[in-house]
PDB file of N, CA and C in Angstrom:
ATOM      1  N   UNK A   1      30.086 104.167-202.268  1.00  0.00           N
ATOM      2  CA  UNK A   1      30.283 103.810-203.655  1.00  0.00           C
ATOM      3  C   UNK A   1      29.164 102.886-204.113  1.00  0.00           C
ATOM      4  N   UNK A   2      28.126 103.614-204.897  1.00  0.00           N
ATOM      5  CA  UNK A   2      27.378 102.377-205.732  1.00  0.00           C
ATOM      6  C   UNK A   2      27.528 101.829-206.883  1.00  0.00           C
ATOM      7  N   UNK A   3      27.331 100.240-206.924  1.00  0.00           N
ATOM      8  CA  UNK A   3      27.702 100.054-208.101  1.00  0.00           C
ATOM      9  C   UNK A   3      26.656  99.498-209.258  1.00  0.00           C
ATOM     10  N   UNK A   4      26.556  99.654-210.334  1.00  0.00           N
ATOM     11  CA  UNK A   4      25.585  99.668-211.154  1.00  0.00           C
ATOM     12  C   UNK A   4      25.818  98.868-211.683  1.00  0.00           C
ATOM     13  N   UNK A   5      24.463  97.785-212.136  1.00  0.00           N
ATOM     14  CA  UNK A   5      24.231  96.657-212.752  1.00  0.00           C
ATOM     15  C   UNK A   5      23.964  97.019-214.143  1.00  0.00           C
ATOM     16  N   UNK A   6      24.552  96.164-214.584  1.00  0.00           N
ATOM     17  CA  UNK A   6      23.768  96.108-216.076  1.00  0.00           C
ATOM     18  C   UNK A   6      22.465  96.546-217.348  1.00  0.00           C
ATOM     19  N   UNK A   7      21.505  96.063-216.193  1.00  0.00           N
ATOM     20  CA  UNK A   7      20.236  96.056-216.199  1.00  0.00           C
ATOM     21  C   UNK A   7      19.731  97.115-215.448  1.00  0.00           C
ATOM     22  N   UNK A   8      20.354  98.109-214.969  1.00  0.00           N
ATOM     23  CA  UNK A   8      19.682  98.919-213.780  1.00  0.00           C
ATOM     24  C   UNK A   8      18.673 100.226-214.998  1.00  0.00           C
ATOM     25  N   UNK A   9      19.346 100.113-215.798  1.00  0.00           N
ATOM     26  CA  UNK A   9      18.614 101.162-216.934  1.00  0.00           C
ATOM     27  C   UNK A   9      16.990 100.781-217.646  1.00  0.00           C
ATOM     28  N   UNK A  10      16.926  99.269-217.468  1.00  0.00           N
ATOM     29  CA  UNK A  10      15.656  98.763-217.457  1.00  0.00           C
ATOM     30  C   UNK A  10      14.884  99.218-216.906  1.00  0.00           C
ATOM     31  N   UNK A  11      15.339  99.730-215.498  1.00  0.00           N
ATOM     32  CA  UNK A  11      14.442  99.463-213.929  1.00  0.00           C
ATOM     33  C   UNK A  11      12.787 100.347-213.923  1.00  0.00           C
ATOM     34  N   UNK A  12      13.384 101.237-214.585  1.00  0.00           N
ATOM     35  CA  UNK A  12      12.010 102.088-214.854  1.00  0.00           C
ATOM     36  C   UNK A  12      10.821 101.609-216.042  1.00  0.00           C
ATOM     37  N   UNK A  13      11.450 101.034-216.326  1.00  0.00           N
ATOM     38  CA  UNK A  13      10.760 100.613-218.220  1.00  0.00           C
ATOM     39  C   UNK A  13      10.041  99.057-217.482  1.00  0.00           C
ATOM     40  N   UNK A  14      10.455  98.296-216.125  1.00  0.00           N
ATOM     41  CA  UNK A  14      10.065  96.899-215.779  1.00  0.00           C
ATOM     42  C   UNK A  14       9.384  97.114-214.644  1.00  0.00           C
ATOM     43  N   UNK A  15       9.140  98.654-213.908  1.00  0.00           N
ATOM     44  CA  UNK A  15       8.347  98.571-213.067  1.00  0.00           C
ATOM     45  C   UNK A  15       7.113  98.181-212.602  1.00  0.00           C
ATOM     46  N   UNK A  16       6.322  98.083-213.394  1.00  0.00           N
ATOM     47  CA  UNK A  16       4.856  97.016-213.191  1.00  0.00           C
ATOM     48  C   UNK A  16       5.152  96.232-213.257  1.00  0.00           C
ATOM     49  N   UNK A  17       5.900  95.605-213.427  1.00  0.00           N
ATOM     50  CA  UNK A  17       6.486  94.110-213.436  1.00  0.00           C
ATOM     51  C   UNK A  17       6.650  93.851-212.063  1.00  0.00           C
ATOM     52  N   UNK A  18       8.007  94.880-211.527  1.00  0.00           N
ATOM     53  CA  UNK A  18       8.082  94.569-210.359  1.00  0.00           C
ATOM     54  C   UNK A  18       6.967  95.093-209.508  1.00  0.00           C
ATOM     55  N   UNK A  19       5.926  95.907-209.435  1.00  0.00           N
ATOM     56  CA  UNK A  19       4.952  96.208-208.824  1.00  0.00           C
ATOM     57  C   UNK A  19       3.697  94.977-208.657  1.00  0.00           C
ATOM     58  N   UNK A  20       3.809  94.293-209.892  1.00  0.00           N
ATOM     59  CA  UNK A  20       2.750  93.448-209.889  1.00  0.00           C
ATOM     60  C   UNK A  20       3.747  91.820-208.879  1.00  0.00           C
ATOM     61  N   UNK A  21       4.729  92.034-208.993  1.00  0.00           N
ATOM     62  CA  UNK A  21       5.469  90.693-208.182  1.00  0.00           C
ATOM     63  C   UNK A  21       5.100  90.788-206.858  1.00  0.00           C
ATOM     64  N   UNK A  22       5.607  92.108-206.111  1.00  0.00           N
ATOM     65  CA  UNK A  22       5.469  92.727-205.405  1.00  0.00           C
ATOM     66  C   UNK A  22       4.210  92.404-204.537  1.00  0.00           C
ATOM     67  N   UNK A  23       2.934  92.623-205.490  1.00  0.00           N
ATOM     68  CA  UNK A  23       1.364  92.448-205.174  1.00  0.00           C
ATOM     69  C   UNK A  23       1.215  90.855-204.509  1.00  0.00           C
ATOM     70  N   UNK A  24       1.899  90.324-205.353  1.00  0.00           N
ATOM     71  CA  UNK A  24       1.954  88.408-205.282  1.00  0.00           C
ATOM     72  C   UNK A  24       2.740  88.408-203.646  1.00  0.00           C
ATOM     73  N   UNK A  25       3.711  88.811-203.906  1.00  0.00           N
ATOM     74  CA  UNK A  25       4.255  88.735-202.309  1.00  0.00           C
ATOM     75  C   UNK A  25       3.295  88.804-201.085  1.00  0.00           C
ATOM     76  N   UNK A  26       2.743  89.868-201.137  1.00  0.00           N
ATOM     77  CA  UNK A  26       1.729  90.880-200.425  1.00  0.00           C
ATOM     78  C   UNK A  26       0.940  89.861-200.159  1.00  0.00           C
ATOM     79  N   UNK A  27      -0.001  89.490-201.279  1.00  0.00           N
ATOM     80  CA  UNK A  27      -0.790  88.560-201.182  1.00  0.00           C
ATOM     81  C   UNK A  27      -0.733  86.991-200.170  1.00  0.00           C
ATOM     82  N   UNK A  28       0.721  86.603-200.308  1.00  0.00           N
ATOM     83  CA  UNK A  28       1.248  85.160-199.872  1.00  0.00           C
ATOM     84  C   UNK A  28       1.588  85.844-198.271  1.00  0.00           C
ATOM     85  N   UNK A  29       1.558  87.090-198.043  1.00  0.00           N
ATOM     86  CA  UNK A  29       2.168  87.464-196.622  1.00  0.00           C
ATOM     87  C   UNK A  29       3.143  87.957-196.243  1.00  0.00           C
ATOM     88  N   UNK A  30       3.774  87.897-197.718  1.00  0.00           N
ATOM     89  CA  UNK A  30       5.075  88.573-197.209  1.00  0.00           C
ATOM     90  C   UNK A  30       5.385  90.079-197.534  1.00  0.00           C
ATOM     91  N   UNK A  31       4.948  90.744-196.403  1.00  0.00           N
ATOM     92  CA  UNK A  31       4.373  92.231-196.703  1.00  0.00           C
ATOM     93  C   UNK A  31       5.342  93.064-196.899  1.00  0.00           C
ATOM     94  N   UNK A  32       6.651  92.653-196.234  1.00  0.00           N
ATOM     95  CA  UNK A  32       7.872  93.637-195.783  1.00  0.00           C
ATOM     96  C   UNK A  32       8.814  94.001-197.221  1.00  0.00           C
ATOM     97  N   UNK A  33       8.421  92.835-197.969  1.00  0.00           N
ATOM     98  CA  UNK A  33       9.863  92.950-198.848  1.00  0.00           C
ATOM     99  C   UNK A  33       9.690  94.253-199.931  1.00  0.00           C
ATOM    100  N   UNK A  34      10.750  94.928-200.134  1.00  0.00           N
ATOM    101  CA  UNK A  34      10.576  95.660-200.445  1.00  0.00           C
ATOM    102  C   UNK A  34      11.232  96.261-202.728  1.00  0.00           C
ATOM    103  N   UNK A  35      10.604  96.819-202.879  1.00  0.00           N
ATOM    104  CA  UNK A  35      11.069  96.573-204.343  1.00  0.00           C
ATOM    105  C   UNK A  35      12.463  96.941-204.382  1.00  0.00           C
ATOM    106  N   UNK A  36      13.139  97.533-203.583  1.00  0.00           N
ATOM    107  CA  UNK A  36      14.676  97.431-203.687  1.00  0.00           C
ATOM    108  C   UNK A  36      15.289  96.350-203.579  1.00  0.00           C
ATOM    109  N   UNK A  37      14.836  95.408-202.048  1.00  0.00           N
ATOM    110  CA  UNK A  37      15.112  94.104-201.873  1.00  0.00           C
ATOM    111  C   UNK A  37      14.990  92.937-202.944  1.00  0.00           C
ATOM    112  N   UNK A  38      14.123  93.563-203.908  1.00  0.00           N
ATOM    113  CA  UNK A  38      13.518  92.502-205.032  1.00  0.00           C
ATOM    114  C   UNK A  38      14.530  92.083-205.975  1.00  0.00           C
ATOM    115  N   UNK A  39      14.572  93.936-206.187  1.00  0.00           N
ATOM    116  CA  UNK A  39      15.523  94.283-207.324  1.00  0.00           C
ATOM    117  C   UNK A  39      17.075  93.615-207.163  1.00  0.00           C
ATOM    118  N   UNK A  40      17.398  93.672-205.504  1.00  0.00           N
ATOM    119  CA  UNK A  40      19.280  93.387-205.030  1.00  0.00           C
ATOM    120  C   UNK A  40      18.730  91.643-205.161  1.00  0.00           C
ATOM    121  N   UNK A  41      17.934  91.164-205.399  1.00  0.00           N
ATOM    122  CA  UNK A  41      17.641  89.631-205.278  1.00  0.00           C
ATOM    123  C   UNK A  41      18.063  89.680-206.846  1.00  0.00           C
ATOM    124  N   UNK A  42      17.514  90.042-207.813  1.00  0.00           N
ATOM    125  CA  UNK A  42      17.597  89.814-209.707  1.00  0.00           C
ATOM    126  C   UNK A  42      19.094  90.020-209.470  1.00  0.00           C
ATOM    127  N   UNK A  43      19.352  91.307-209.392  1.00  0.00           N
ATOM    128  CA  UNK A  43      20.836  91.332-209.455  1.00  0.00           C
ATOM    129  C   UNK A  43      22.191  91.292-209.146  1.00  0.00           C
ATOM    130  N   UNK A  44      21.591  90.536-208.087  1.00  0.00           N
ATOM    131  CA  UNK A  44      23.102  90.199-207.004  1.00  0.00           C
ATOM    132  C   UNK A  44      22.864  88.092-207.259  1.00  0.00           C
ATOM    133  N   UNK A  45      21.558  87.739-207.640  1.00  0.00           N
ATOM    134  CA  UNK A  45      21.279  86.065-207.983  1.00  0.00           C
ATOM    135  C   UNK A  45      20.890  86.192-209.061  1.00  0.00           C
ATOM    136  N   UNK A  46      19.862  86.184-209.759  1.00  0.00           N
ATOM    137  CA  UNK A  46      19.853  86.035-210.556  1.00  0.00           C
ATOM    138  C   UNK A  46      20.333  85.971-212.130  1.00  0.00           C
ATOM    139  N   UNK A  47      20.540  87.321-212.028  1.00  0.00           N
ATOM    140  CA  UNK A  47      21.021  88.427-213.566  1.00  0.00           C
ATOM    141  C   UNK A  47      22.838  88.478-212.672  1.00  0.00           C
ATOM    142  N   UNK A  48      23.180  87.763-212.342  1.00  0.00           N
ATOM    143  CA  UNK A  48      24.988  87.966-211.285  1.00  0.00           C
ATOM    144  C   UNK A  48      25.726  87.825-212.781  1.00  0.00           C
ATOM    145  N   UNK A  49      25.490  87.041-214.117  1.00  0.00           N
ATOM    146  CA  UNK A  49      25.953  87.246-215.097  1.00  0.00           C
ATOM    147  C   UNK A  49      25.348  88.015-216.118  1.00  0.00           C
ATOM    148  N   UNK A  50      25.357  88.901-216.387  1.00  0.00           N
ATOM    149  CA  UNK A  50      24.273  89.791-217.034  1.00  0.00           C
ATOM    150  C   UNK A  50      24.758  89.812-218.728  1.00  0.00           C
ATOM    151  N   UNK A  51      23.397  89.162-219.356  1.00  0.00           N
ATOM    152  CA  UNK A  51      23.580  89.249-221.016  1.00  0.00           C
ATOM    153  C   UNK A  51      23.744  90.423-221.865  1.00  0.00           C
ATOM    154  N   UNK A  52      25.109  90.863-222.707  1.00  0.00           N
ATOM    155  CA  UNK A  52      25.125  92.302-223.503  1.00  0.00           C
ATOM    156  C   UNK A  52      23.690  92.134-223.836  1.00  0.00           C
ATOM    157  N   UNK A  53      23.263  91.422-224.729  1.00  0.00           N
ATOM    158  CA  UNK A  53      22.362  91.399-225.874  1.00  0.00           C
ATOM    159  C   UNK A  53      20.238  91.151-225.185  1.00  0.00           C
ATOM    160  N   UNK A  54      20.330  91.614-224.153  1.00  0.00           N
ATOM    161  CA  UNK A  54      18.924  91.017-223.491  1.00  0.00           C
ATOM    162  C   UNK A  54      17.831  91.745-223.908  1.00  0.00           C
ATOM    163  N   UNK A  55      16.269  91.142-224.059  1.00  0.00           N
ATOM    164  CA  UNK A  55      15.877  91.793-224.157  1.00  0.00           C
ATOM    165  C   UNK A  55      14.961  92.389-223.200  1.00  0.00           C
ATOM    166  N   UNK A  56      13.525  93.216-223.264  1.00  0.00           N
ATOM    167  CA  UNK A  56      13.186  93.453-221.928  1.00  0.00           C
ATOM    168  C   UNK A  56      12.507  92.536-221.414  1.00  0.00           C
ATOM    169  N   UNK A  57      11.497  92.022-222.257  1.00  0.00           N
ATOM    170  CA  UNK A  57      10.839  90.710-222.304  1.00  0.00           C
ATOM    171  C   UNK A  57      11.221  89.917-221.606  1.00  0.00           C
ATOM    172  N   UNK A  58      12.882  89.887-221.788  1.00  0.00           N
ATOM    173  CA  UNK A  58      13.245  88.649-220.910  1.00  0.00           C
ATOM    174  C   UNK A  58      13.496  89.007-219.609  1.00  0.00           C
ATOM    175  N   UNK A  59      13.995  90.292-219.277  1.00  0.00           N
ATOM    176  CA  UNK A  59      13.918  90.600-217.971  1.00  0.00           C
ATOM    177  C   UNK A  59      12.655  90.892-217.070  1.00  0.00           C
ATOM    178  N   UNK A  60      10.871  91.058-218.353  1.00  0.00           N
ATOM    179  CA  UNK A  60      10.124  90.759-217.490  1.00  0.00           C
ATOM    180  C   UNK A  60      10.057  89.657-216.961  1.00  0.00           C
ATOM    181  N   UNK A  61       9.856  88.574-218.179  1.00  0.00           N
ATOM    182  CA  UNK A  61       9.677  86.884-217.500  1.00  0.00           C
ATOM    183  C   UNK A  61      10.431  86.741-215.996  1.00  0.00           C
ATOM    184  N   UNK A  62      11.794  87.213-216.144  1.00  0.00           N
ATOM    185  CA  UNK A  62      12.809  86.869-215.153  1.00  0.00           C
ATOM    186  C   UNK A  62      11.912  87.524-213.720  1.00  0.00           C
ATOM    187  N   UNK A  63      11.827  89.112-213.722  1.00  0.00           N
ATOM    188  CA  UNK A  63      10.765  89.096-212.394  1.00  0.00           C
ATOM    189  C   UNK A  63       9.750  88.176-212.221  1.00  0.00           C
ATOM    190  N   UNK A  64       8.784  88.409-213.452  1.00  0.00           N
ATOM    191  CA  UNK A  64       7.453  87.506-213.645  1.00  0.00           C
ATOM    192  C   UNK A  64       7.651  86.213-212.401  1.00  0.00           C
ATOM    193  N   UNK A  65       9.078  85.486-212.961  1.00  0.00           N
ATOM    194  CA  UNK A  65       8.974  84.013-212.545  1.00  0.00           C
ATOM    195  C   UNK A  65       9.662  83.928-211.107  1.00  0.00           C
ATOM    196  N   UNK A  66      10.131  85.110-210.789  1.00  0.00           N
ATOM    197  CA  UNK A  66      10.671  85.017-209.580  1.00  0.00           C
ATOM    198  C   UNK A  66       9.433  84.061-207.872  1.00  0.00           C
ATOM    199  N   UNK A  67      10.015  83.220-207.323  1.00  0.00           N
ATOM    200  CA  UNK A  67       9.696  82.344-206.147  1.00  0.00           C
ATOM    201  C   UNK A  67       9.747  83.166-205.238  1.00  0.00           C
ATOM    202  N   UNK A  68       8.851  82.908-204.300  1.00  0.00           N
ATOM    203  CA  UNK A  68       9.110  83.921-203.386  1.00  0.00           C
ATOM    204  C   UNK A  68       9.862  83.035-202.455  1.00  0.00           C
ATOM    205  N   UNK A  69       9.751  81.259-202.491  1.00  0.00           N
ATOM    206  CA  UNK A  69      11.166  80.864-201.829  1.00  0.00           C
ATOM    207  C   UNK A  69      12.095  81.029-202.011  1.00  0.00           C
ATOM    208  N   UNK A  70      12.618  81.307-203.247  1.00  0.00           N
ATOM    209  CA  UNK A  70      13.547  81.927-203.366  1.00  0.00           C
ATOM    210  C   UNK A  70      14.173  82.954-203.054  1.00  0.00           C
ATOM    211  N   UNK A  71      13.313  83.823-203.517  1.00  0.00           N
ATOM    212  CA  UNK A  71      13.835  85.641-202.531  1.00  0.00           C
ATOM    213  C   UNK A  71      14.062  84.763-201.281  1.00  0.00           C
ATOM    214  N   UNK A  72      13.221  84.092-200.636  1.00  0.00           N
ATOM    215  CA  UNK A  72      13.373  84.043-199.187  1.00  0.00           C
ATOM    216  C   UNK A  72      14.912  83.551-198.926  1.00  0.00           C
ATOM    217  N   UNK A  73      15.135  82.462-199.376  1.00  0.00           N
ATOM    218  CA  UNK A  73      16.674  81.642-199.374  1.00  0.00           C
ATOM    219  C   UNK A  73      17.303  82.338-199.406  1.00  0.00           C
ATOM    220  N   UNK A  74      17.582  83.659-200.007  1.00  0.00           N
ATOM    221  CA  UNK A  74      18.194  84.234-200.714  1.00  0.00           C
ATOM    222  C   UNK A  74      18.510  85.733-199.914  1.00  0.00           C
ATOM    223  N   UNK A  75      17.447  85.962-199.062  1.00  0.00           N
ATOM    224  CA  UNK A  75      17.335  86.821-198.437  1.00  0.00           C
ATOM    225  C   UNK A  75      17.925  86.792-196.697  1.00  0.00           C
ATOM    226  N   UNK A  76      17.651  85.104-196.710  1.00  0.00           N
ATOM    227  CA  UNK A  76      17.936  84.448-195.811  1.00  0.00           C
ATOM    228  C   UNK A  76      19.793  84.769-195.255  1.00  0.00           C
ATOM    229  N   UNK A  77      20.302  84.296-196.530  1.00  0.00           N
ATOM    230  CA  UNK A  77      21.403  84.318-196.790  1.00  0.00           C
ATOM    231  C   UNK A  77      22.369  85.589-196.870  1.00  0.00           C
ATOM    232  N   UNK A  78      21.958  86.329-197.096  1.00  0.00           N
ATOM    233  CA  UNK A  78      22.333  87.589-197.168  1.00  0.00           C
ATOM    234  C   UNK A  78      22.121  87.767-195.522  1.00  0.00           C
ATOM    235  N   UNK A  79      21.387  88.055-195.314  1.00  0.00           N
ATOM    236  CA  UNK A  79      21.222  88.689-193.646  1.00  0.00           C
ATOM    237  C   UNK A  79      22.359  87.875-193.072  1.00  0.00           C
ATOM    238  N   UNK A  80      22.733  86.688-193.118  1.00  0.00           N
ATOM    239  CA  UNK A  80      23.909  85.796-192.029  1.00  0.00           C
ATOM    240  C   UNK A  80      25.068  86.562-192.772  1.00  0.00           C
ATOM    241  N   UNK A  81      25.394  86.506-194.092  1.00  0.00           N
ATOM    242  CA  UNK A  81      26.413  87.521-194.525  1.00  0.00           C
ATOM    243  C   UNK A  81      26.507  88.730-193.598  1.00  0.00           C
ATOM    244  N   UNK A  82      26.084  89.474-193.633  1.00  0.00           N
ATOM    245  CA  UNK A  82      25.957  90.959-193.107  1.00  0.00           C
ATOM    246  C   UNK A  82      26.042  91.142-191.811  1.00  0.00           C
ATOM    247  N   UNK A  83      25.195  90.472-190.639  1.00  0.00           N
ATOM    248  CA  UNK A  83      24.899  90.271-189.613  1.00  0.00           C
ATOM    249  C   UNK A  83      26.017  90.352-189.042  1.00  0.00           C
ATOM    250  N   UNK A  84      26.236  91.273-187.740  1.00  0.00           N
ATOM    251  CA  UNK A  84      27.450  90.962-187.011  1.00  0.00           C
ATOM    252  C   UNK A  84      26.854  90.156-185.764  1.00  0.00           C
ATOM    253  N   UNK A  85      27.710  88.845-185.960  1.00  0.00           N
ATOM    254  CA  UNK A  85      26.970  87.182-184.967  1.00  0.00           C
ATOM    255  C   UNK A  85      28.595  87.064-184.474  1.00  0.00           C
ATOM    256  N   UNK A  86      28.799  86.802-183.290  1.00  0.00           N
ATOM    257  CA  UNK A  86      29.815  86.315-182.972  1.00  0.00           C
ATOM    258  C   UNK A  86      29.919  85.930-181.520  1.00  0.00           C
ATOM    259  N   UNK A  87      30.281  84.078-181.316  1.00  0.00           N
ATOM    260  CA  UNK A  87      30.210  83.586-180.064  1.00  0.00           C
ATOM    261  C   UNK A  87      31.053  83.770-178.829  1.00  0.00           C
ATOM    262  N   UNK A  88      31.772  85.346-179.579  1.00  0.00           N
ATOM    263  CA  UNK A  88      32.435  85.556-177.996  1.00  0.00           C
ATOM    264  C   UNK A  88      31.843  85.813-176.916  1.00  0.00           C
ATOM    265  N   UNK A  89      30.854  86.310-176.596  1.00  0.00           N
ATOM    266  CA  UNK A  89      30.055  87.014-175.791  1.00  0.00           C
ATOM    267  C   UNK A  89      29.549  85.269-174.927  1.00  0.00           C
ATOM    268  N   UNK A  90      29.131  84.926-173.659  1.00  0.00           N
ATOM    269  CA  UNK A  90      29.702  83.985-173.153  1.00  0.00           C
ATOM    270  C   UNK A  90      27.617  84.098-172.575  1.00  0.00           C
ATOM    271  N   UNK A  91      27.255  85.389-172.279  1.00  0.00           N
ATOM    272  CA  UNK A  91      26.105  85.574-172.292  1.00  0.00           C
ATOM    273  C   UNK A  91      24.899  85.579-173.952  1.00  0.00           C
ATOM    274  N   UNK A  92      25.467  86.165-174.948  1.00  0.00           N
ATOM    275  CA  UNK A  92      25.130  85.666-176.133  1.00  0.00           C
ATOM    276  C   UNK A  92      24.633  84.245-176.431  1.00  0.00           C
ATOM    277  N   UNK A  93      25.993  83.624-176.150  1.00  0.00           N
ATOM    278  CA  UNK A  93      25.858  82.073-176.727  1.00  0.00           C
ATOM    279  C   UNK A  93      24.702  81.543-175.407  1.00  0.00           C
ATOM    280  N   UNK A  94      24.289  81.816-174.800  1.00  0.00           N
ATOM    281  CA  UNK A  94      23.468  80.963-173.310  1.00  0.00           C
ATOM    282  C   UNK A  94      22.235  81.100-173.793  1.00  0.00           C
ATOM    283  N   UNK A  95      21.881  82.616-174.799  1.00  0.00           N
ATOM    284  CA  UNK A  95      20.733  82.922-175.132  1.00  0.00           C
ATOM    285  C   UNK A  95      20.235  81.950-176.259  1.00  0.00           C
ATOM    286  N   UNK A  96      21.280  81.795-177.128  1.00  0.00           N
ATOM    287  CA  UNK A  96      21.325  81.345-178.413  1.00  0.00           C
ATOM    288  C   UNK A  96      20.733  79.695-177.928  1.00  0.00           C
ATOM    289  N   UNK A  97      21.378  78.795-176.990  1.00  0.00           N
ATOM    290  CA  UNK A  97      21.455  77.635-176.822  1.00  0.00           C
ATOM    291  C   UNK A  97      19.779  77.404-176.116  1.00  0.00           C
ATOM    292  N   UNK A  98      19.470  78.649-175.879  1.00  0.00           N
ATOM    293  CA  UNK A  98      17.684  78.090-174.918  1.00  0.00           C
ATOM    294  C   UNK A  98      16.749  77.798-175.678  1.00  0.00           C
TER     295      UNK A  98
END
């Protein structure tokens, strides 16, 4: 089941946007992230309340100004969400503690 954002109808109309963010990443090193990852960053943090009335402008700025500490925090965070981590494993935790 996917579920659709608000803003997902933009996505094509803001793509150099996100292509040129993208470039900035690249540039700073961070080669992996990917424009889907970008995109689940705007709209799972950023845009999480999404305006009826927006315009596109503002959803360029909004990539435009995106941190890439941020994605990172953010990305950070998500992975411990998701991640199946758990200290039952008695050999796990020995690894974890070295």
């Amino acid at each position: 089941m996917v579920i659709s954002h608000a803003y997902d109808d933009f996505r094509a109309e803001v793509n150099l946007a996100l292509v040129s963010k993208l470039e900035e990443f690249h540039i700073l090193g961070y080669d992996s992230v990917s424009q889907n990852e970008l995109w689940g960053y705007l709209t799972k943090k950023k845009w999480r309340k999404p305006k009826e009335d927006i315009h596109i402008y503002e959803i360029i700025a909004d990539i435009l100004a995106v941190k890439v500490s941020d994605f990172i925090s953010f990305a950070t965070i998500e992975s411990y969400k998701s991640a199946e981590f758990s200290l039952d494993d008695e050999h796990e935790l020995k690894e974890l503690l070295k």
